[in-house]
Protein backbone atom coordinates (compact mmCIF):
# COMPACT_ATOMS: atom_id res chain seq x y z
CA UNK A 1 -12.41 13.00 26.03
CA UNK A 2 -10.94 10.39 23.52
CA UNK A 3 -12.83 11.58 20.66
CA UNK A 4 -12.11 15.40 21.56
CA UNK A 5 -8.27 15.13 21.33
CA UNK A 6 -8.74 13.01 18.34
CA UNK A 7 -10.78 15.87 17.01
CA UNK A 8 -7.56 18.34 17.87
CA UNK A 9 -5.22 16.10 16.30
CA UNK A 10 -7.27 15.51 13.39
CA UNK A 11 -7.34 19.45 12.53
CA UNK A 12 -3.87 20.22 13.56
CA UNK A 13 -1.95 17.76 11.58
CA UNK A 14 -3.89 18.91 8.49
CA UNK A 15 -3.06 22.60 8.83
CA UNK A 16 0.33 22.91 7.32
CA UNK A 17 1.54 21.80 4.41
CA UNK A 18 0.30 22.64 0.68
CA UNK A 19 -3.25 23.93 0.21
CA UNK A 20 -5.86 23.19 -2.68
CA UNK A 21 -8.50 25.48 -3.52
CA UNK A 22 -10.26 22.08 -4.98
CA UNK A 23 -11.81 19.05 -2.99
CA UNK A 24 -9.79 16.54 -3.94
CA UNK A 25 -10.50 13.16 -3.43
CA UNK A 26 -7.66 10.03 -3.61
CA UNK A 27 -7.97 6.51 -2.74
CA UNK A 28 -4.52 4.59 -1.88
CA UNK A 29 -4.71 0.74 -1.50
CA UNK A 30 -1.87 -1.21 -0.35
CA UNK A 31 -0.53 -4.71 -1.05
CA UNK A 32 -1.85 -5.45 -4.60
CA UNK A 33 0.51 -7.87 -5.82
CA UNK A 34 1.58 -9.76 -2.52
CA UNK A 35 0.20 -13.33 -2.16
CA UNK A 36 -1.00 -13.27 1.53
CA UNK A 37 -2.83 -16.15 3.01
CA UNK A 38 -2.65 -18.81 0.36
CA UNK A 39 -6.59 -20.67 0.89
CA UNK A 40 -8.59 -20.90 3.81
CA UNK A 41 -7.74 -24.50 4.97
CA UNK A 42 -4.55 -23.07 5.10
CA UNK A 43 -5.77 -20.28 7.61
CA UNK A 44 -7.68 -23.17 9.72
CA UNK A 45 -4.42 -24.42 10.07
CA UNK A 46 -2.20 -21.63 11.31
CA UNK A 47 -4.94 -19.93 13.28
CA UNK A 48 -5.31 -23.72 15.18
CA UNK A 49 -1.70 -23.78 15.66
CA UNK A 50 -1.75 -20.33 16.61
CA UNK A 51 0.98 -19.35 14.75
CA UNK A 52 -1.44 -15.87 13.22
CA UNK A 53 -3.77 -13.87 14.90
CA UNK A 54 -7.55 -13.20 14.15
CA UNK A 55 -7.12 -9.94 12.47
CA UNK A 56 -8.64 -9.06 9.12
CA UNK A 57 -5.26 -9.31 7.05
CA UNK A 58 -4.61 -12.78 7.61
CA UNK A 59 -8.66 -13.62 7.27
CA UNK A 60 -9.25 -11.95 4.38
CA UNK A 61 -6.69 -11.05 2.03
CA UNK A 62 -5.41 -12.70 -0.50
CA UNK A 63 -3.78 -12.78 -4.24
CA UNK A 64 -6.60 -10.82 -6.13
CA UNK A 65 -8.60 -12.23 -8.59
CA UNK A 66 -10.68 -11.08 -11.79
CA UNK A 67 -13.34 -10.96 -9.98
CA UNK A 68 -11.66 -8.86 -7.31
CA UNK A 69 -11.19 -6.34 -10.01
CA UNK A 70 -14.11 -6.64 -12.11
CA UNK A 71 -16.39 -5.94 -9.16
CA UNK A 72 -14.24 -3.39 -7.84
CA UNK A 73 -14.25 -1.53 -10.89
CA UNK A 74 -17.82 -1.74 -11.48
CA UNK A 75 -18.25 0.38 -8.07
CA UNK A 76 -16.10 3.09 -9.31
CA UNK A 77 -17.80 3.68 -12.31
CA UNK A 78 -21.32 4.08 -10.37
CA UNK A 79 -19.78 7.78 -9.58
CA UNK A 80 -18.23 10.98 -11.73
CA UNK A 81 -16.83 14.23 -10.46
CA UNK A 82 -17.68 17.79 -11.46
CA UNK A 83 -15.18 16.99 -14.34
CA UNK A 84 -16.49 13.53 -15.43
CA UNK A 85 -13.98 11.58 -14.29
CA UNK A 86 -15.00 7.88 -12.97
CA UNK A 87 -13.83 7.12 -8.68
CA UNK A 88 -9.87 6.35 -8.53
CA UNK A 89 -7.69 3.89 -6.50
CA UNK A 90 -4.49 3.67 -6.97
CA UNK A 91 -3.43 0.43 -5.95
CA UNK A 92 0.19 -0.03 -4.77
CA UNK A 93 1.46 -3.05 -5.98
CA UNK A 94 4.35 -5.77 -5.13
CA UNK A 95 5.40 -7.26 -8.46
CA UNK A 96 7.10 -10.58 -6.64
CA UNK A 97 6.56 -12.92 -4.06
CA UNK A 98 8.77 -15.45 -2.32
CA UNK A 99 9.12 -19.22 -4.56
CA UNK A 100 8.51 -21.13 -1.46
CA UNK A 101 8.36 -24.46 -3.96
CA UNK A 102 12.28 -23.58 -4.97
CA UNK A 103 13.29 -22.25 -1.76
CA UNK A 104 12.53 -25.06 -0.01
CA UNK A 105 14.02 -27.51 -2.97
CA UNK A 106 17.29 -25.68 -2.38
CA UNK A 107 16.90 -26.82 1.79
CA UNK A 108 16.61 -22.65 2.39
CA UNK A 109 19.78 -21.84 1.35
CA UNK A 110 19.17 -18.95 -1.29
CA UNK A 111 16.22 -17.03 -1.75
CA UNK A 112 13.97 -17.00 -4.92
CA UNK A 113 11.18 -15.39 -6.30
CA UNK A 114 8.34 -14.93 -8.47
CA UNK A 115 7.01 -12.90 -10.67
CA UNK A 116 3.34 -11.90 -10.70
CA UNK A 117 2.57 -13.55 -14.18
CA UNK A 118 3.89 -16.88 -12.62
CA UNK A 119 1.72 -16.24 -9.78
CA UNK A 120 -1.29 -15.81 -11.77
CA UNK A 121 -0.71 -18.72 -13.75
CA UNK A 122 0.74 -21.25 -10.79
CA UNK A 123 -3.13 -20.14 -9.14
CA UNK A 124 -5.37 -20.57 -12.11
CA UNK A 125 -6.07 -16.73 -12.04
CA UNK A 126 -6.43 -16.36 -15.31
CA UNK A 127 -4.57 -14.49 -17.88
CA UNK A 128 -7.84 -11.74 -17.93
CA UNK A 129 -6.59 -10.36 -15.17
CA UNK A 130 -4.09 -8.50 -17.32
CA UNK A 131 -6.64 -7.27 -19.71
CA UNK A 132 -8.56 -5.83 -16.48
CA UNK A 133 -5.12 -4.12 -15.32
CA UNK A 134 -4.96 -2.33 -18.48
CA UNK A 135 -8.88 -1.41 -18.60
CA UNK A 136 -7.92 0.10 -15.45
CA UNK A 137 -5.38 2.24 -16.23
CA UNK A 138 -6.46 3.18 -19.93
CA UNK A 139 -9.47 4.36 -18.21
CA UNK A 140 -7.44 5.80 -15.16
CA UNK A 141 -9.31 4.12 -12.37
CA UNK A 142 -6.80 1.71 -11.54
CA UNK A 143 -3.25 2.91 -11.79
CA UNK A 144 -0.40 0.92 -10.15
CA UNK A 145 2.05 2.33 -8.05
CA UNK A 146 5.23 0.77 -6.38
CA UNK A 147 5.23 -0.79 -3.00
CA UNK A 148 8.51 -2.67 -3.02
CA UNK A 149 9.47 -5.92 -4.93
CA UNK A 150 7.71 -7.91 -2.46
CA UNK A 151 5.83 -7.21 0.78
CA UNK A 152 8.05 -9.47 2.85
CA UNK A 153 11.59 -9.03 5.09
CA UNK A 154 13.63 -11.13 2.71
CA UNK A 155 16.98 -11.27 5.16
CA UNK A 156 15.05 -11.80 7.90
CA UNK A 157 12.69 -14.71 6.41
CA UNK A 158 16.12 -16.38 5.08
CA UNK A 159 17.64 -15.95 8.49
CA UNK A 160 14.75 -17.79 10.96
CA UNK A 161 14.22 -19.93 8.11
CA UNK A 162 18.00 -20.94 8.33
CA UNK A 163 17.57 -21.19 11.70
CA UNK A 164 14.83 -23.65 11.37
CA UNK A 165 12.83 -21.34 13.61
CA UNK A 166 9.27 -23.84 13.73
CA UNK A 167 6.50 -21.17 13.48
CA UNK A 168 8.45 -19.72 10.48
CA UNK A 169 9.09 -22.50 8.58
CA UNK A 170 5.81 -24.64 8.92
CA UNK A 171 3.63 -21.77 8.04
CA UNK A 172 6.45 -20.89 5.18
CA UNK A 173 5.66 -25.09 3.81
CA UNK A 174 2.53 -24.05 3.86
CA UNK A 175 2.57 -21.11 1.69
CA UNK A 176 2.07 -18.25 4.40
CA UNK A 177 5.16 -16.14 5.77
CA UNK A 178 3.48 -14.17 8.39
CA UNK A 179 3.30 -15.73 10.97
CA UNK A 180 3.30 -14.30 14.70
CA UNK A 181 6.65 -13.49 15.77
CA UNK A 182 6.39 -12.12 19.57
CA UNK A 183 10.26 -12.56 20.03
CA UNK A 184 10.58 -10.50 17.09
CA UNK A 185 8.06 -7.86 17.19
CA UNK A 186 10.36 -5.29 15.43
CA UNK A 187 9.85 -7.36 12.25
CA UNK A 188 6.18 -7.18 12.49
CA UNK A 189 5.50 -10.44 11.36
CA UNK A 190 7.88 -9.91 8.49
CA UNK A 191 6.08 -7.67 6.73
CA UNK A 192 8.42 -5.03 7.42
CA UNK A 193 10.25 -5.65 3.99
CA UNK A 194 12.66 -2.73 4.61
CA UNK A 195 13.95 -3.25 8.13
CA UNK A 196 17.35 -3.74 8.47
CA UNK A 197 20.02 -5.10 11.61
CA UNK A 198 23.19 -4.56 9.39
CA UNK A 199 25.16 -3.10 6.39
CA UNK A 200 24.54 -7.03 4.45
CA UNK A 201 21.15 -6.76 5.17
CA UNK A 202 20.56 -3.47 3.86
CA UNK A 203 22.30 -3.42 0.48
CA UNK A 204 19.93 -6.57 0.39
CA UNK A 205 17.27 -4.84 0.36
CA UNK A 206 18.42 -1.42 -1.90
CA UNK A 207 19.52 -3.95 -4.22
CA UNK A 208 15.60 -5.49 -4.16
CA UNK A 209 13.99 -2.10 -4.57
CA UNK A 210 15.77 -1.26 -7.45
CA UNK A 211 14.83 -5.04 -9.31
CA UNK A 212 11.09 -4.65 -7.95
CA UNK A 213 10.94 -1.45 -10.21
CA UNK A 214 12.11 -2.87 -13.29
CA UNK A 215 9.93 -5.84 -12.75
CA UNK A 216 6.84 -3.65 -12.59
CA UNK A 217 8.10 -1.70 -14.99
CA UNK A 218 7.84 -5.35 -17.09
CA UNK A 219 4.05 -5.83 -16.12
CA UNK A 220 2.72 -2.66 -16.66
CA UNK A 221 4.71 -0.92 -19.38
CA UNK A 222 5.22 2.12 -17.91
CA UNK A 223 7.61 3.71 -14.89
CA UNK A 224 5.89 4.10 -11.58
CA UNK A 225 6.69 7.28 -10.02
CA UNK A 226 5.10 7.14 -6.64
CA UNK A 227 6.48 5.06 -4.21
CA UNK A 228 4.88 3.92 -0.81
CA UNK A 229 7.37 1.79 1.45
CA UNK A 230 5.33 -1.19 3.30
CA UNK A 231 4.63 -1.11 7.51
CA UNK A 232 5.37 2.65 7.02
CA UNK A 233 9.13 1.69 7.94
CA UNK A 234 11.93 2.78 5.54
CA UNK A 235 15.30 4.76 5.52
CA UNK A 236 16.18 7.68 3.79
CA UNK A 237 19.53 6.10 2.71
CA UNK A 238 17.37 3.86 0.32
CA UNK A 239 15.54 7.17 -1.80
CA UNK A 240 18.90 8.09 -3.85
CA UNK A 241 18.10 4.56 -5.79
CA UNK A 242 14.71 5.09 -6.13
CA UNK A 243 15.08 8.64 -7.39
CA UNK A 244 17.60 7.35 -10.24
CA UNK A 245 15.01 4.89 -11.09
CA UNK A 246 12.20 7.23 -11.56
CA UNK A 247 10.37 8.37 -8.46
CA UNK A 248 9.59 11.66 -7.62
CA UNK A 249 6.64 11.47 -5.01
CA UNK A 250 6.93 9.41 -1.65
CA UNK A 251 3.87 8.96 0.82
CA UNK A 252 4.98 9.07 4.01
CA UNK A 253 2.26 9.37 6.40
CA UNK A 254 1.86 9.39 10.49
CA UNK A 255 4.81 7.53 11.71
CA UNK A 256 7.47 6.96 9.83
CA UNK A 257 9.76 3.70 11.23
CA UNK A 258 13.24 4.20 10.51
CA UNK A 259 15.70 1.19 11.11
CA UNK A 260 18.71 2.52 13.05
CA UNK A 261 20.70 -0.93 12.08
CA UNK A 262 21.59 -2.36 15.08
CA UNK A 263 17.95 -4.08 16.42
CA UNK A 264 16.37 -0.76 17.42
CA UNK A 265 14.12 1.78 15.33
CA UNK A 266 13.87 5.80 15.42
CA UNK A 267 10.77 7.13 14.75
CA UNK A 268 9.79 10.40 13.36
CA UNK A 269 6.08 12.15 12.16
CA UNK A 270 5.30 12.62 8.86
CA UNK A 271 2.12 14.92 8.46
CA UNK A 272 2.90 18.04 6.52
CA UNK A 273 0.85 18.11 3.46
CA UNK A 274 3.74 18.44 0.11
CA UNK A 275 7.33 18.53 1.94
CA UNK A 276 9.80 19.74 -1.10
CA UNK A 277 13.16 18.13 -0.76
CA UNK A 278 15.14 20.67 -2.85
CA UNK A 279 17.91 18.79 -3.21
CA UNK A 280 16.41 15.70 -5.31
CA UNK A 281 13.20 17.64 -6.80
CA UNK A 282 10.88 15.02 -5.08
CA UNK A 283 7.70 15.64 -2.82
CA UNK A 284 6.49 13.85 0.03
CA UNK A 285 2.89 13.69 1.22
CA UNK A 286 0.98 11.65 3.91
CA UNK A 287 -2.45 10.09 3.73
CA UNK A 288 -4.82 11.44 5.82
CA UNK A 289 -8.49 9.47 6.03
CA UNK A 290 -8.59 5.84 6.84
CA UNK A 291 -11.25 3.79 5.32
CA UNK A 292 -10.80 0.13 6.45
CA UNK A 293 -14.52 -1.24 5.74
CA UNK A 294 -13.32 -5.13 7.16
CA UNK A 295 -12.17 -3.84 10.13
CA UNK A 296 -14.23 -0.45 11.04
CA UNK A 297 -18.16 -1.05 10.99
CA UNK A 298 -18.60 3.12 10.85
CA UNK A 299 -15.86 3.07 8.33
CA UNK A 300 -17.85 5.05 5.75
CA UNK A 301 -18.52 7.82 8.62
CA UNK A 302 -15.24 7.68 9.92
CA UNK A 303 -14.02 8.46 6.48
CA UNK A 304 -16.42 11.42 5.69
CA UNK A 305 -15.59 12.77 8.87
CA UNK A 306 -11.84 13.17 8.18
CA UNK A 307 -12.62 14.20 4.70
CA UNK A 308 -14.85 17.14 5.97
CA UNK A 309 -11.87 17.88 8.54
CA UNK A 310 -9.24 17.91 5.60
CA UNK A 311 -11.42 19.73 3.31
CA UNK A 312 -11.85 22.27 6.23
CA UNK A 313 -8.15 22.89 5.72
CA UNK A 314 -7.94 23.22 2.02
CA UNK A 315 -6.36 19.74 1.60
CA UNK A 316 -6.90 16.66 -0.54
CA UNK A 317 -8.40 13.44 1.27
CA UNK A 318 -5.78 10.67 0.71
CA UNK A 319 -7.82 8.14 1.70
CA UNK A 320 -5.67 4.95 2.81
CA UNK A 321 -7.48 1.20 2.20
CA UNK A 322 -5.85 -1.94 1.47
CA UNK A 323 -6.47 -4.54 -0.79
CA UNK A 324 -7.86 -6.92 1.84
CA UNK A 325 -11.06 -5.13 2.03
CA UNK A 326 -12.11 -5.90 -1.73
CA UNK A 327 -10.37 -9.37 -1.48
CA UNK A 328 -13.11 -12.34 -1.92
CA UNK A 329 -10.77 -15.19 -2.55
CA UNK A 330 -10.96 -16.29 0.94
CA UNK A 331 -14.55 -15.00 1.53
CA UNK A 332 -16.93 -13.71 -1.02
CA UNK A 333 -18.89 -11.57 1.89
CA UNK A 334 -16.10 -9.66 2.85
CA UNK A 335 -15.71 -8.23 -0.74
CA UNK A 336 -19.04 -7.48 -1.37
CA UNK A 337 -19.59 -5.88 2.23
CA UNK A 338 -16.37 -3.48 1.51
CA UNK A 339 -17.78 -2.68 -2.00
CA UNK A 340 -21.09 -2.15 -0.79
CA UNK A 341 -19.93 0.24 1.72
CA UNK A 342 -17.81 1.73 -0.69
CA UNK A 343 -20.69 2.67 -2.76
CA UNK A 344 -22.24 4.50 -0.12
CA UNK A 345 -18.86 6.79 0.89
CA UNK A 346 -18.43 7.83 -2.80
CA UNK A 347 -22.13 8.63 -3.22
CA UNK A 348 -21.76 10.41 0.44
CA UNK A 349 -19.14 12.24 -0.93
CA UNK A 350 -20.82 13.06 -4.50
CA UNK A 351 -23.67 14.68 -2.90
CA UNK A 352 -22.32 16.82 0.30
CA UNK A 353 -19.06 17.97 -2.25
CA UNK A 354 -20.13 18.04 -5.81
CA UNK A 355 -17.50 19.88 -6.78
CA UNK A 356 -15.36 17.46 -5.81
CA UNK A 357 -12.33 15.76 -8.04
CA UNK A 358 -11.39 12.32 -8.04
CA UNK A 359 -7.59 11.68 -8.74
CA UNK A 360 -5.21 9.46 -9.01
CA UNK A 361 -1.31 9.34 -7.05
CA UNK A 362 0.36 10.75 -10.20
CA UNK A 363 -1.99 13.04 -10.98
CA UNK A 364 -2.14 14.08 -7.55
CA UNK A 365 1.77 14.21 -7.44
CA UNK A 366 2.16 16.26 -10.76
CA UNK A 367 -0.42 19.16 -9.42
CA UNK A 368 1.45 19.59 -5.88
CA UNK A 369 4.99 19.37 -7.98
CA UNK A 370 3.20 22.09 -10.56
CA UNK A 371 2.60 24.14 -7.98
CA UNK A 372 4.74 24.19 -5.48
CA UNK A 373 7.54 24.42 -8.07
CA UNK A 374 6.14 27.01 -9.99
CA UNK A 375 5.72 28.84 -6.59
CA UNK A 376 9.56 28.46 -5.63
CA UNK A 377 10.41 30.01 -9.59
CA UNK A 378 8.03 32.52 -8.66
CA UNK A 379 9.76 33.51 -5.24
CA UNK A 380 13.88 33.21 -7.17
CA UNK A 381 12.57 36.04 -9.54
């Protein structure tokens, strides 16, 4: 009975919305950028205290490395689409992360970041990394996207840290700040970076989204234009800065959180396929396959089977992943088990939809805006 109502609900969210006469394929990972679990002594340690859970995020993921990227990229050139074009992710990517050294030197009083070139260099990454970055998007497998200037609740890790909440601030001297919060489940571990209790709090964070983009726009050279918000929890107050800085698309997908400011959270659905907001000429879509090889064992036939259902409905398969499942810092296995079953759902999807085209969030974001635009100049006249 499960699987039957998932079945309906699978169908019926991807019935409205904008229609593609092309199978389109795009991959969205999260949390490129964001530090994560620091090593895995590190995990021994927390999961022993139990201050984090077993679940894949805190297992697996971690800072990416050149490796990460190099073998990643190596998969999605195995495969081409009916136009040539190599396999896409878009990655969506957190240019800072909390300076726990200088946080903690200043006994928690202000907060301070860094950047990801300091990151890279602080943990011997290696300055290649940035040559693979911009292999990736010359070639346009690899093209960043913004995910917020860092994938952490910056009021709310100041505030328990002030507090000298334990769990917080031992796993913070240790480099992780994640930890299990059961007293504060709204803040989801902090990883909520845009949940709010108050008016302070919230120009805090506006005022962090609009730095974040100009320190991508640093790394990478260009202006992102697609914007994802992190723990699908953000409020509509915060899109007027965003669309001054540049972006015109936002994925909002299943359940979107929104922080009511006072401790509680309204939530609303977010499933129709290329929502126009006439007012600021920007688009919203949601994602709508899951592929989570770490955590899913069927992942690859889980995916195809919501890419056949969205498909069905004349819509592109925005296929949502996350970094952690090509992440081998921590463990080597888990990277090459992801990519491994990665190969197999691109090759899966290569040979029961040949006609199928791989693209990337802008490029997927300029053809809805094309024509859905073009479609309301169309309907004036």
């Amino acid at each position: 009975m499960k699987e039957i109502i998932r079945n309906i609900w699978l169908n019926a969210k991807n019935i409205p919305g904008w229609k593609s006469p092309r199978n389109i394929i795009v991959i969205e990972a999260d949390d490129y950028g964001s530090f994560r679990m620091p090593s895995k002594e590190v995990y021994n340690q927390l999961f022993k205290k139990n201050y984090i859970s077993a679940g894949i995020h805190d297992k697996y993921d971690s800072i990416e490395t050149v490796e990460d990227l190099s073998e990643l990229f190596k998969v999605l050139k195995t495969v081409q689409d009916s136009e040539g074009n190599y396999a896409k992710i878009t990655p969506f990517f957190n240019p800072t992360n909390p300076d726990v050294y200088r946080i903690i030197d200043n006994n928690y009083n202000s907060y301070k970041y860094i950047d990801y070139h300091q990151v890279v260099k602080e943990q011997n990454i290696g300055d290649s990394i940035f040559d693979l970055w911009e292999e990736g998007i010359d070639l346009g497998i690899f093209k960043p996207q913004y995910h917020g200037r860092e994938h952490v609740n910056v009021p709310k890790l100041m505030e328990l840290l002030q507090s000298d909440n334990q769990i917080v601030k031992e796993s913070f001297e240790m480099g992780f700040y994640h930890p299990k919060l059961n007293e504060y489940k709204e803040y989801q571990n902090l990883r909520r970076a845009f949940y709010f209790d108050n008016e302070i709090e919230k120009n805090i964070i506006r005022d962090g989204l609009v730095e974040g983009f100009d320190i991508f726009e640093k790394i990478f050279k260009y202006k992102p234009t697609v914007f994802c918000p992190s723990n699908g929890t953000f409020h509509p107050d915060f899109k007027e800065v965003m669309i001054a800085k540049g972006i015109k698309t936002f994925v909002e997908s299943g359940v979107r959180y929104i922080p009511k400011g006072n401790g509680k959270i309204d939530s609303e659905r977010k499933f129709v396929f290329g929502v126009v907001d006439k007012h600021t000429n920007t688009i919203n879509y949601p994602r709508n396959v899951t592929f989570e090889p770490s955590e899913n064992k069927n992942a690859v036939k889980t995916a195809l089977h919501e890419i056949e259902i969205a498909f069905r409905w004349r819509k592109p398969a925005v296929i949502a992943t996350h970094r952690t499942n090509f992440s081998g810092r921590l463990d080597k296995t888990n990277r090459e088990r992801s990519l491994d079953k990665l190969r197999i759902l691109l090759l899966n999807i290569k040979s029961k939809w040949p006609d199928t085209l791989f693209l990337n969030s802008q490029e997927l974001s300029s053809m809805i805006f094309s024509d859905l635009f073009k479609s309301e100049r169309i309907k004036a006249k």
